[in-house]
Protein backbone atom coordinates (compact mmCIF):
# COMPACT_ATOMS: atom_id res chain seq x y z
CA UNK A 1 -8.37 -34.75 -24.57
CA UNK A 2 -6.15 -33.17 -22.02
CA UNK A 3 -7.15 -33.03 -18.25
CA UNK A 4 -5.23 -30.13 -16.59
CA UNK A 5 -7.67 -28.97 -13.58
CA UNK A 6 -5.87 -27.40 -11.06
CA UNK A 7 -2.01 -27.81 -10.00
CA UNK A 8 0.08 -30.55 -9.38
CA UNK A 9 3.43 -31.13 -6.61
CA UNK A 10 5.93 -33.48 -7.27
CA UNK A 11 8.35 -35.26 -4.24
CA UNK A 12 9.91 -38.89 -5.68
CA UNK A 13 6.97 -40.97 -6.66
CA UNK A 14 3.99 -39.51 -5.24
CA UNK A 15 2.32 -36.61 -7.20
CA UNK A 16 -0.28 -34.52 -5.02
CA UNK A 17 -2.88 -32.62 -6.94
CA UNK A 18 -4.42 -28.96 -5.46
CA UNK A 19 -8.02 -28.63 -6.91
CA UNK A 20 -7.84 -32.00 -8.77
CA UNK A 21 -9.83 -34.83 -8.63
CA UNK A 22 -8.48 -37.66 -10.85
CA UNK A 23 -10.99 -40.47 -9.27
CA UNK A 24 -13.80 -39.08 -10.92
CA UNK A 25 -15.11 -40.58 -13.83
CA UNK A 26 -15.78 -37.94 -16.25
CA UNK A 27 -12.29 -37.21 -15.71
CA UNK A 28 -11.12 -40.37 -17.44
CA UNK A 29 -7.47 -40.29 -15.64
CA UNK A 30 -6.35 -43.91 -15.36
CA UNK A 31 -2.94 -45.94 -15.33
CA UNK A 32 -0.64 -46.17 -18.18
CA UNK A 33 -1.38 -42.23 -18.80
CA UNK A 34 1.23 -39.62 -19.77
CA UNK A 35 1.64 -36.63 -17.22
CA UNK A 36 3.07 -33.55 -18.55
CA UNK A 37 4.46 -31.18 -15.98
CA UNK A 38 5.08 -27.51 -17.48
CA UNK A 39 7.88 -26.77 -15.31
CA UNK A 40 11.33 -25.58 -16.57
CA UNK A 41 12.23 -27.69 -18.58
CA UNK A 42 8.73 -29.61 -19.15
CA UNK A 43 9.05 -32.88 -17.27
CA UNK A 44 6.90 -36.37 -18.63
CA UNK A 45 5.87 -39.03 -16.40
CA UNK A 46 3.57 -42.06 -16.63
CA UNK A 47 1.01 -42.83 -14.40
CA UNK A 48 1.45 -46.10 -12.22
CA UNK A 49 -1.34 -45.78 -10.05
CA UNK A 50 -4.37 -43.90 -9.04
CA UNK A 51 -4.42 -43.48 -5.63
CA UNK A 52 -6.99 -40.67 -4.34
CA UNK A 53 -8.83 -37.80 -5.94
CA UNK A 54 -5.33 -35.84 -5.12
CA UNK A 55 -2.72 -38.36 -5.45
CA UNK A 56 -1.09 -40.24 -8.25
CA UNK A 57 2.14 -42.81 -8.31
CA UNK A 58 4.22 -42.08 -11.25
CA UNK A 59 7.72 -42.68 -12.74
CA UNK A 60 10.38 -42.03 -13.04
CA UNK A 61 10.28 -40.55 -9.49
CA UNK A 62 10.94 -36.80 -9.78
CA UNK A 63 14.83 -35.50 -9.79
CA UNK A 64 14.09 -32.71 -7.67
CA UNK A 65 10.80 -31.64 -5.90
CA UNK A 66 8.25 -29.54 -7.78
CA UNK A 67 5.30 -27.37 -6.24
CA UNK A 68 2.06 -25.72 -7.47
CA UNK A 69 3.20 -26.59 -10.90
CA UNK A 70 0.70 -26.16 -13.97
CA UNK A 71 0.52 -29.83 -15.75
CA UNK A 72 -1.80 -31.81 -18.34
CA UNK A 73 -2.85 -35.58 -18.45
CA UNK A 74 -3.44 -37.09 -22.27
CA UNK A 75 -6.72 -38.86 -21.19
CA UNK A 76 -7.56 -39.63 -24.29
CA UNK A 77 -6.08 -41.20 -27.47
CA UNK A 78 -8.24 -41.37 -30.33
CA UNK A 79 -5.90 -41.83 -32.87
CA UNK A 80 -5.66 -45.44 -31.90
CA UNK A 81 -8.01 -48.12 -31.73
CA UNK A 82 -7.24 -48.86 -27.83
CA UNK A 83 -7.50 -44.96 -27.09
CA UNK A 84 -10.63 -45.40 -28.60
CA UNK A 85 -12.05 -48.60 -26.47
CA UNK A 86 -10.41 -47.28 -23.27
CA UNK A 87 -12.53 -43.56 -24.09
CA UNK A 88 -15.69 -45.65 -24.33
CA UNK A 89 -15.33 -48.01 -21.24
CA UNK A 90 -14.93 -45.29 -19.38
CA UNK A 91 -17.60 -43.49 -20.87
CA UNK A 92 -19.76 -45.91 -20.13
CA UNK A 93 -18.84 -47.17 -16.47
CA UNK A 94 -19.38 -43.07 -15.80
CA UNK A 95 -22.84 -43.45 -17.48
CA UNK A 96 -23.89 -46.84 -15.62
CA UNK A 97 -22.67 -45.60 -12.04
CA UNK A 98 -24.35 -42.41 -12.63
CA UNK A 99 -27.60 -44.39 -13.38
CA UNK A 100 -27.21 -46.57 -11.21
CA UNK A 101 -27.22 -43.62 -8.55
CA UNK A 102 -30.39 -42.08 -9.75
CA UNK A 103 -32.24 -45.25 -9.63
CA UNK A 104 -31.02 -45.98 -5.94
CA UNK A 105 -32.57 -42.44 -5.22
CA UNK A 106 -36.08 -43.00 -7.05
CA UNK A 107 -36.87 -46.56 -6.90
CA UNK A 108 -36.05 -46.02 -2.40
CA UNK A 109 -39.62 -45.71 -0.77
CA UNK A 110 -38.21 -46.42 2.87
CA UNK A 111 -37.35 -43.31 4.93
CA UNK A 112 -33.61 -43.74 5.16
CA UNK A 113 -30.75 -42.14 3.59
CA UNK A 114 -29.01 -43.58 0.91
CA UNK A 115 -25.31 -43.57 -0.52
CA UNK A 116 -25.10 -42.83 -3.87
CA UNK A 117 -21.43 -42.36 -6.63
CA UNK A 118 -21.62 -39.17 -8.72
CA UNK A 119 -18.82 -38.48 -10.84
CA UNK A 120 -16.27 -40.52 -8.84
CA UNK A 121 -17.78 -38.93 -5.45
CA UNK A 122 -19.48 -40.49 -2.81
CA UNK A 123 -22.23 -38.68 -1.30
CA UNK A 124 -24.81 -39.18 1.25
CA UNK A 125 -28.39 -38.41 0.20
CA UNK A 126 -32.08 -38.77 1.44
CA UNK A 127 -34.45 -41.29 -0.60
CA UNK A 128 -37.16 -40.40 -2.95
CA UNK A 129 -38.75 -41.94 0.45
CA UNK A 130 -37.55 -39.99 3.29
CA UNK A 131 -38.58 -36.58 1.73
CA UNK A 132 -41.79 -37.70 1.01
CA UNK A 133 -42.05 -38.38 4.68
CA UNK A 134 -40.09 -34.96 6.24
CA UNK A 135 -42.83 -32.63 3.98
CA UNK A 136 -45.88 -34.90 5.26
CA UNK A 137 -44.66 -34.50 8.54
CA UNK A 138 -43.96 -30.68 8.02
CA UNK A 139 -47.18 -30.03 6.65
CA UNK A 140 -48.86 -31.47 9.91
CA UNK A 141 -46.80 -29.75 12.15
CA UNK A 142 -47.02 -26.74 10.59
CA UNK A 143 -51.28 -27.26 10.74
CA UNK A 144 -50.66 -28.21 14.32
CA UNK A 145 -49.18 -24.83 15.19
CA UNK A 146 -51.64 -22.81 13.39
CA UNK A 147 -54.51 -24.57 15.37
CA UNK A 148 -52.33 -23.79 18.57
CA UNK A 149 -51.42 -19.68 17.72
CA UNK A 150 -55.07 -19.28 17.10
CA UNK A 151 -56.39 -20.67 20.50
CA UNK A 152 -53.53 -18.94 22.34
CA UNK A 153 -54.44 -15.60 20.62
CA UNK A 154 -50.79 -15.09 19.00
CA UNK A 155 -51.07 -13.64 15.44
CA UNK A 156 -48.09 -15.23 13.25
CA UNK A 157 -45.57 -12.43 12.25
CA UNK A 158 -46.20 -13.35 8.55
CA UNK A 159 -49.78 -12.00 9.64
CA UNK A 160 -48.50 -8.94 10.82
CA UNK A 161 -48.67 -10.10 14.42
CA UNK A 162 -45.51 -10.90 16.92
CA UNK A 163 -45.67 -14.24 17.04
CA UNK A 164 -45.84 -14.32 20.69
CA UNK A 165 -48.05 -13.70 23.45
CA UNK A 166 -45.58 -11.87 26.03
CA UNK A 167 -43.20 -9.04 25.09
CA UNK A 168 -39.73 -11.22 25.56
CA UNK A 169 -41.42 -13.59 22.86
CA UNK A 170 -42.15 -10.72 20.61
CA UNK A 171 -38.86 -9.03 20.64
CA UNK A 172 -37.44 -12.68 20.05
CA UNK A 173 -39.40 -13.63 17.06
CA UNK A 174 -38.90 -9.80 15.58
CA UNK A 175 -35.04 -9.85 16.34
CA UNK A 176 -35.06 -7.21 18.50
CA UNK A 177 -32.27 -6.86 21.06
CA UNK A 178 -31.61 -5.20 23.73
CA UNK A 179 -31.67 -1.85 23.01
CA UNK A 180 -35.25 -2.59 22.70
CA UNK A 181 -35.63 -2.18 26.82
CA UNK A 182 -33.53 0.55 27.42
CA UNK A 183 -33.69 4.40 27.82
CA UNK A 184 -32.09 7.28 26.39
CA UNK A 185 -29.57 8.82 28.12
CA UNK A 186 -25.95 9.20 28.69
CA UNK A 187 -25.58 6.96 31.50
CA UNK A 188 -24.36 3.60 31.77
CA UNK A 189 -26.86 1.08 30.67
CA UNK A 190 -29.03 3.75 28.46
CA UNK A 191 -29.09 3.93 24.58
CA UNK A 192 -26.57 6.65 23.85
CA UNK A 193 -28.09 10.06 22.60
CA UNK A 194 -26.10 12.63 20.28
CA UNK A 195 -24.87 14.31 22.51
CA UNK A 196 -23.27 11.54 24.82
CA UNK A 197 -19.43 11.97 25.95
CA UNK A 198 -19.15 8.03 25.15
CA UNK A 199 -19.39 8.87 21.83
CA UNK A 200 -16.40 11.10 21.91
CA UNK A 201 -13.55 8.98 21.21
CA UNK A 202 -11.77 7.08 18.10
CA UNK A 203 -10.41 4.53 20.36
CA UNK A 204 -11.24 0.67 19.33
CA UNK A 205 -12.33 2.18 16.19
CA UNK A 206 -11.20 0.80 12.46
CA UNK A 207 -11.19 2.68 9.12
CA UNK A 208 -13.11 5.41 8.13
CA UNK A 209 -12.60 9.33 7.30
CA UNK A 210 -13.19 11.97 9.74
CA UNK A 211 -13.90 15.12 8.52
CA UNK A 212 -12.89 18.90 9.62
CA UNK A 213 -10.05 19.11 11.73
CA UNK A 214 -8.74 17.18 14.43
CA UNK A 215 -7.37 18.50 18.10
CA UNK A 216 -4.91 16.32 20.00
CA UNK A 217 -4.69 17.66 23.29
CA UNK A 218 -2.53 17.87 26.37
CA UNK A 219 -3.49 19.75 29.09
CA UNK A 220 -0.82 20.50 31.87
CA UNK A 221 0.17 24.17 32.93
CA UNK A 222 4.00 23.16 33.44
CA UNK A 223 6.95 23.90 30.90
CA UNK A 224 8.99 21.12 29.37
CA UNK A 225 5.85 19.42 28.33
CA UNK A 226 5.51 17.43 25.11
CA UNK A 227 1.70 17.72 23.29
CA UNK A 228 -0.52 14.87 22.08
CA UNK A 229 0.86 13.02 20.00
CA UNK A 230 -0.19 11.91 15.75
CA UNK A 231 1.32 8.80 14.69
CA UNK A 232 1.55 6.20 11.73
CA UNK A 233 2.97 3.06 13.20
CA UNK A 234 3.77 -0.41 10.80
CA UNK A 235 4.05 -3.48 13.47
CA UNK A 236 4.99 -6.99 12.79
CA UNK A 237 2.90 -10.07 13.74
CA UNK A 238 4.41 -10.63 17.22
CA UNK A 239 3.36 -6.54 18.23
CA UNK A 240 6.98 -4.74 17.90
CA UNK A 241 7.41 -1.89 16.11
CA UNK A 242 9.32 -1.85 12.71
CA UNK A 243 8.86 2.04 11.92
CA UNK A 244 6.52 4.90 13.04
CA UNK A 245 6.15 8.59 12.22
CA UNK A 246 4.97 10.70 14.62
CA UNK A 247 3.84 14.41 14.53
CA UNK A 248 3.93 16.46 17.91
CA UNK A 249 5.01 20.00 19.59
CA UNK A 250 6.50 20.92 22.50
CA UNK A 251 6.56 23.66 25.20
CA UNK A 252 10.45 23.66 26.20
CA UNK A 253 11.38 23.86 29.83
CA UNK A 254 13.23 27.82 28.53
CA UNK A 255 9.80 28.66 26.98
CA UNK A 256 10.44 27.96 23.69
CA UNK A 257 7.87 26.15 21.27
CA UNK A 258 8.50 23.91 18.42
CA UNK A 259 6.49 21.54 16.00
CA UNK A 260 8.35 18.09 15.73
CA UNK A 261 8.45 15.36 12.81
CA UNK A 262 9.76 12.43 14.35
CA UNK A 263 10.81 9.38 12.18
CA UNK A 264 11.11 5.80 13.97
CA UNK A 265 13.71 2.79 12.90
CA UNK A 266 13.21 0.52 15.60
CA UNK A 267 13.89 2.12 18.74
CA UNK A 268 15.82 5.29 17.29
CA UNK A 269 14.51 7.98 15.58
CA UNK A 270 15.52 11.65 13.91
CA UNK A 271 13.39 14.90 14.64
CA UNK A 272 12.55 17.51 11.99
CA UNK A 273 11.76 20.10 13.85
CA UNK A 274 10.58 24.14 13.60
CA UNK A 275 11.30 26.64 16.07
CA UNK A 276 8.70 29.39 16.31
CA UNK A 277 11.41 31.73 17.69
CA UNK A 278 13.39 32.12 15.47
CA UNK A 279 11.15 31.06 12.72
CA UNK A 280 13.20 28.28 11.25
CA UNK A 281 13.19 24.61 10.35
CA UNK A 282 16.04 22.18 11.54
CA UNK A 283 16.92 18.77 9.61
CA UNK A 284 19.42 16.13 11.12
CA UNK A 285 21.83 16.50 8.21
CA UNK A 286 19.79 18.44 5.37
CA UNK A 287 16.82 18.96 3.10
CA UNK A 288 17.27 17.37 -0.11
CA UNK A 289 15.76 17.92 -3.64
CA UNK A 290 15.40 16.30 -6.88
CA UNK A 291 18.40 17.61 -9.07
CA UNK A 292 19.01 14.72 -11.63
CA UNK A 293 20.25 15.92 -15.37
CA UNK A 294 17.51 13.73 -16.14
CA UNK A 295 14.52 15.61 -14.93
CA UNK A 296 15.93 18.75 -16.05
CA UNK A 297 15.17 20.79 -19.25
CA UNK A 298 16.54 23.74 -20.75
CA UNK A 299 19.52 23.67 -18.82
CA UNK A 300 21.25 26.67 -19.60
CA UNK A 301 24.68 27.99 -18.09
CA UNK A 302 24.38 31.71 -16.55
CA UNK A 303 25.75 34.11 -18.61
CA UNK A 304 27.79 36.82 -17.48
CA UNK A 305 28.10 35.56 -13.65
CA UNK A 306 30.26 38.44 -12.22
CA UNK A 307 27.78 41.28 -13.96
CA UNK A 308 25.35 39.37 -11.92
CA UNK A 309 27.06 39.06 -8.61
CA UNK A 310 27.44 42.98 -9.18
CA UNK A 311 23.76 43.48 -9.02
CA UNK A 312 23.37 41.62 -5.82
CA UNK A 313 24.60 42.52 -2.61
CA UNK A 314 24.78 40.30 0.91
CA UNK A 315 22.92 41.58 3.50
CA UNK A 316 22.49 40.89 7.64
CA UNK A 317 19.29 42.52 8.89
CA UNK A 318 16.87 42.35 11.81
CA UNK A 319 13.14 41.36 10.83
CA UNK A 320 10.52 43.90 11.64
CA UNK A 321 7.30 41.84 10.44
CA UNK A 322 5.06 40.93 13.40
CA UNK A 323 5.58 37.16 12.96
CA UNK A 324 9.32 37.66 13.97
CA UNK A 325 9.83 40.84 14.68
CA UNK A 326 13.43 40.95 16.20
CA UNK A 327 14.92 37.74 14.61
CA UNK A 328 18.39 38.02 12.89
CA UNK A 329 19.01 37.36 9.44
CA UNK A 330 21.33 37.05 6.50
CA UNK A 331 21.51 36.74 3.25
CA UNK A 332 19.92 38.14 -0.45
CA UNK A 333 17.41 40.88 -1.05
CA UNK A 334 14.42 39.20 -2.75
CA UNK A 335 14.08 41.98 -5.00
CA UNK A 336 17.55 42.06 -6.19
CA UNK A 337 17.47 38.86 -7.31
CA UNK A 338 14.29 39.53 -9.48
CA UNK A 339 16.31 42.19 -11.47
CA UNK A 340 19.01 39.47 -12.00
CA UNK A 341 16.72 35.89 -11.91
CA UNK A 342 13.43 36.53 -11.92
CA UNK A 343 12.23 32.86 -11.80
CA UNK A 344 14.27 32.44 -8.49
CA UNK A 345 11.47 34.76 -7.40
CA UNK A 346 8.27 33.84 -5.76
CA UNK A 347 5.71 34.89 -3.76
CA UNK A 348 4.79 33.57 -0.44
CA UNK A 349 1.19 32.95 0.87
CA UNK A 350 -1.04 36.19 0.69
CA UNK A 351 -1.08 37.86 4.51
CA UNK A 352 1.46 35.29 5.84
CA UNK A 353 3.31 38.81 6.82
CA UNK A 354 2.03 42.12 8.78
CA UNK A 355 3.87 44.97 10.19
CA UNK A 356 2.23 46.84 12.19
CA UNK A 357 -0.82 44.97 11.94
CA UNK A 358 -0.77 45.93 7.94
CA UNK A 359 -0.54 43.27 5.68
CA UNK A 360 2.38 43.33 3.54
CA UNK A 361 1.06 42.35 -0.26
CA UNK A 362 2.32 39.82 -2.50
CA UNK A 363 5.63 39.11 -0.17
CA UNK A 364 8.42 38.10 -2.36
CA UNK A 365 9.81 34.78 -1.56
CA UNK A 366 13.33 32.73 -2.43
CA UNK A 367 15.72 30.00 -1.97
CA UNK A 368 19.12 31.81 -1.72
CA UNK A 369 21.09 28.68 -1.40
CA UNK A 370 20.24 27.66 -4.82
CA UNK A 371 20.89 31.17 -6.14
CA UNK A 372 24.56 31.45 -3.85
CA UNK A 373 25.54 27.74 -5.08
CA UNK A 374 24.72 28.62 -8.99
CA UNK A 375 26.02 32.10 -9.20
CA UNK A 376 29.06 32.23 -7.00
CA UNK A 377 30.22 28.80 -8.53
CA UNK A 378 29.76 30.30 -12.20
CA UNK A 379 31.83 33.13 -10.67
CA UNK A 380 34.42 31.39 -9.72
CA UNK A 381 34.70 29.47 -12.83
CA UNK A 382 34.90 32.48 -15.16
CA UNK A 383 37.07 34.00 -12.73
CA UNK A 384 39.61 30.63 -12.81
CA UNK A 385 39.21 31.08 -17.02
CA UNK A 386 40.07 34.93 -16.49
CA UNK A 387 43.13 34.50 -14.79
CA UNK A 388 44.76 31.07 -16.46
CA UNK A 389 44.25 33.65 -19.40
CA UNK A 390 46.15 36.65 -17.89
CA UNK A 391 48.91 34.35 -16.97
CA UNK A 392 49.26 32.99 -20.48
CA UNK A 393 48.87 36.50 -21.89
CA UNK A 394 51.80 37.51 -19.37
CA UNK A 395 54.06 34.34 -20.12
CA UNK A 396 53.75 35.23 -23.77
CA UNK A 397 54.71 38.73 -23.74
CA UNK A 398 57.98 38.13 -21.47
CA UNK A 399 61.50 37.39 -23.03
CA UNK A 400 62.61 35.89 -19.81
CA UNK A 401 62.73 32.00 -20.07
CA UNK A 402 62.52 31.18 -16.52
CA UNK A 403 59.98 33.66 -16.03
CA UNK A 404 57.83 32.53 -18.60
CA UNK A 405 58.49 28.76 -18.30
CA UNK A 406 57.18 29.53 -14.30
CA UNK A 407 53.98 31.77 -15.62
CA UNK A 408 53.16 28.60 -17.73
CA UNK A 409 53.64 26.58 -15.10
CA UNK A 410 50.90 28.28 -13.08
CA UNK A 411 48.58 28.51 -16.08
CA UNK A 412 48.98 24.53 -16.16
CA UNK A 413 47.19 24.42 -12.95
CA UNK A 414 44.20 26.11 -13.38
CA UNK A 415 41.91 23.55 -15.63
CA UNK A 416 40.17 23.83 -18.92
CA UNK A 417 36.29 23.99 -19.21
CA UNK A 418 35.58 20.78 -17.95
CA UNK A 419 32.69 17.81 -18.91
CA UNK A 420 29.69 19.42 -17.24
CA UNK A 421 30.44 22.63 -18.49
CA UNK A 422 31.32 21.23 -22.18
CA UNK A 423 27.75 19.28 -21.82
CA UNK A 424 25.68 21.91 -21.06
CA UNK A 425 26.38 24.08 -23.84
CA UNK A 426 25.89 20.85 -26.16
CA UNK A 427 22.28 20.58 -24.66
CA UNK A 428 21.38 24.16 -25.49
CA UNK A 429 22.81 23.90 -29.06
């Protein structure tokens, strides 16, 4: 048999148990044991004393300390005949104390309590004798009360009554507080109704959803003011501030609106920000995406790049939708792109732009840094393969040495098709 309840620490010596309790009899922990600790490597001890339900002398004393460790205690040894006469004593002394504890409580008619041992413990019990007593005594009293509710009039609430004869006593013995005596209204000391403006704030609240939408407000006529304020804040123990997001706008002291994102280390922060006027979105450095070779599939290199950049022309314009009607622009033609890439092409929320009050349908939508980077990059690499060509075409077809040897030269410079580009066409394969 193996006794393994709990965990067991280790400092020198002295071995302290955490939900052990090696005093009690059923148990059977005693000296001369084996304790196995399972740490790493498993550690063996033998047990030189029992000191406490938590706390055992062993040896050798530990090398290093050990904590929370899981362990087991061979408390029995049946394969021997002094494992087996050590099981039984202490089978038995369990069994006699344990007696010996239930007689104590049965054969005690005085009204006292008693101390009785149960499994090692020491408890603190009333006799047989003293709770015969405390239910005569409640039974009287009990009687005694009746008699009395009846003669003052009080109907018992287990009756259906109050228990009481005056309306404090009644509230008391039906638990009602003190809501109980006041009004509604919306004034201090009144029950609140519905309607009342107490009701209309989160603040000292905790948890919970609130549904349909949610207006912080600031209300000042001035420019240069900064609106209320949405924020996730993580603080440590002692109340300072390790990070916090906040979400605001602002009316500039020129006019000018914007919607901030502000992000919090410490005490500085970066702002995302958008600017209604011109309709744009500003990032301290950049926005980012996900572009790992990893998450990618069916990469495929774009064929026939300068065809392409042929088909699509750069553009500045002036915007003449009602959202921004004036702004300055540059860049691709939305539509041109869908004759070359037409899965660069999307379409932005339906009646996100108007001219003229009409709604323009299905808007055409794109990202033309992505389609710049990719295209004019492929350019310039078949461009680079075009000319180290031409060069070596030229160097070949001249009878001049130098000539040739400097043509060659040039060729040199301009690289083969490197890794990425030898990859790609390996993954498409």
């Amino acid at each position: 048999m193996i006794y393994s309840t709990g965990t067991i620490s280790l400092n020198g010596n002295i071995a302290t148990g955490n939900g052990s309790n090696w005093t009690a009899p059923s148990s059977q922990v005693r000296q001369g044991q084996v304790l196995i600790v399972l740490s790493t490597p498993v550690q063996l001890f033998q047990i030189n004393a029992v000191n406490s339900a938590t706390e055992l002398t062993v040896s050798p004393a530990a090398a290093a300390p050990l904590n929370d460790q899981e362990y087991g205690i061979l408390v029995s040894d049946a394969m021997s005949i002094d494992g087996l006469a050590q099981a039984m004593s202490q089978l038995i002394n369990e069994y006699d104390e344990n007696i010996g504890s239930w007689e104590a409580f049965a054969l005690t008619s005085a009204a006292q309590d008693i101390t009785v041992t149960i499994n090692g413990q020491q408890l603190s019990i009333p006799s047989i004798g003293k709770l015969k007593d405390s239910i005569s005594k409640k039974a009287d009293k009990d009687a005694l009360e009746k008699k009395a509710d009846l003669v003052s009039g009080a109907v018992p609430v287990t009756q259906g009554g109050t228990g009481a004869t005056d309306a404090a006593g009644a509230r008391t013995n039906l638990g009602l507080k003190g809501a109980a005596t006041r009004d509604v209204g919306k004034a201090s000391g009144t029950v609140a109704a519905g309607d009342d403006s107490r009701l209309n704030t989160i603040d000292g609240k905790t948890g919970g959803a609130v549904t349909d939408s949610i207006y912080v407000k600031t209300i000042n006529n001035n420019l240069g003011v900064v609106g209320g304020t949405i924020a996730s804040t993580i603080q440590n123990t002692i109340g300072g501030t390790s990070t916090q997001f906040q979400m605001f706008s602002q009316l500039a002291s020129g006019g000018q609106r914007y919607g901030f994102l502000r992000l919090y280390q410490d005490t500085s922060y970066k702002d995302w920000y958008f600017d209604y006027s011109g309709g744009v979105a500003y990032a301290p450095v950049g926005w980012s995406q996900a572009s790992d070779r990893r998450v990618k599939d069916k990469i495929t290199r774009i064929p026939e790049p300068l065809a392409k950049m042929r088909k699509i022309s750069g553009n500045t314009w002036v915007r003449k939708d009602d959202q921004s009607k004036g702004a300055f622009g540059m860049g691709f033609i939305a539509q041109e792109v869908a004759e070359v890439f037409p899965e660069a092409v999307s379409y932005a929320r339906e009646g996100c732009y108007t001219v003229d009050g009409k709604v323009i349908d299905k808007p055409l939508a794109l990202s033309p840094g992505d389609v710049a980077a990719a295209l004019h990059h492929e350019s310039l690499l078949s461009l680079m393969d075009i000319l180290k060509s031409a060069l070596e075409v030229i160097a070949d077809s001249t009878s001049d040495t130098e000539t040739r040897e400097k043509l060659s030269a040039i060729a040199a410079l301009i690289p083969e098709a490197g890794t990425a580009q030898k990859d790609s066409a390996v993954e498409n394969q």
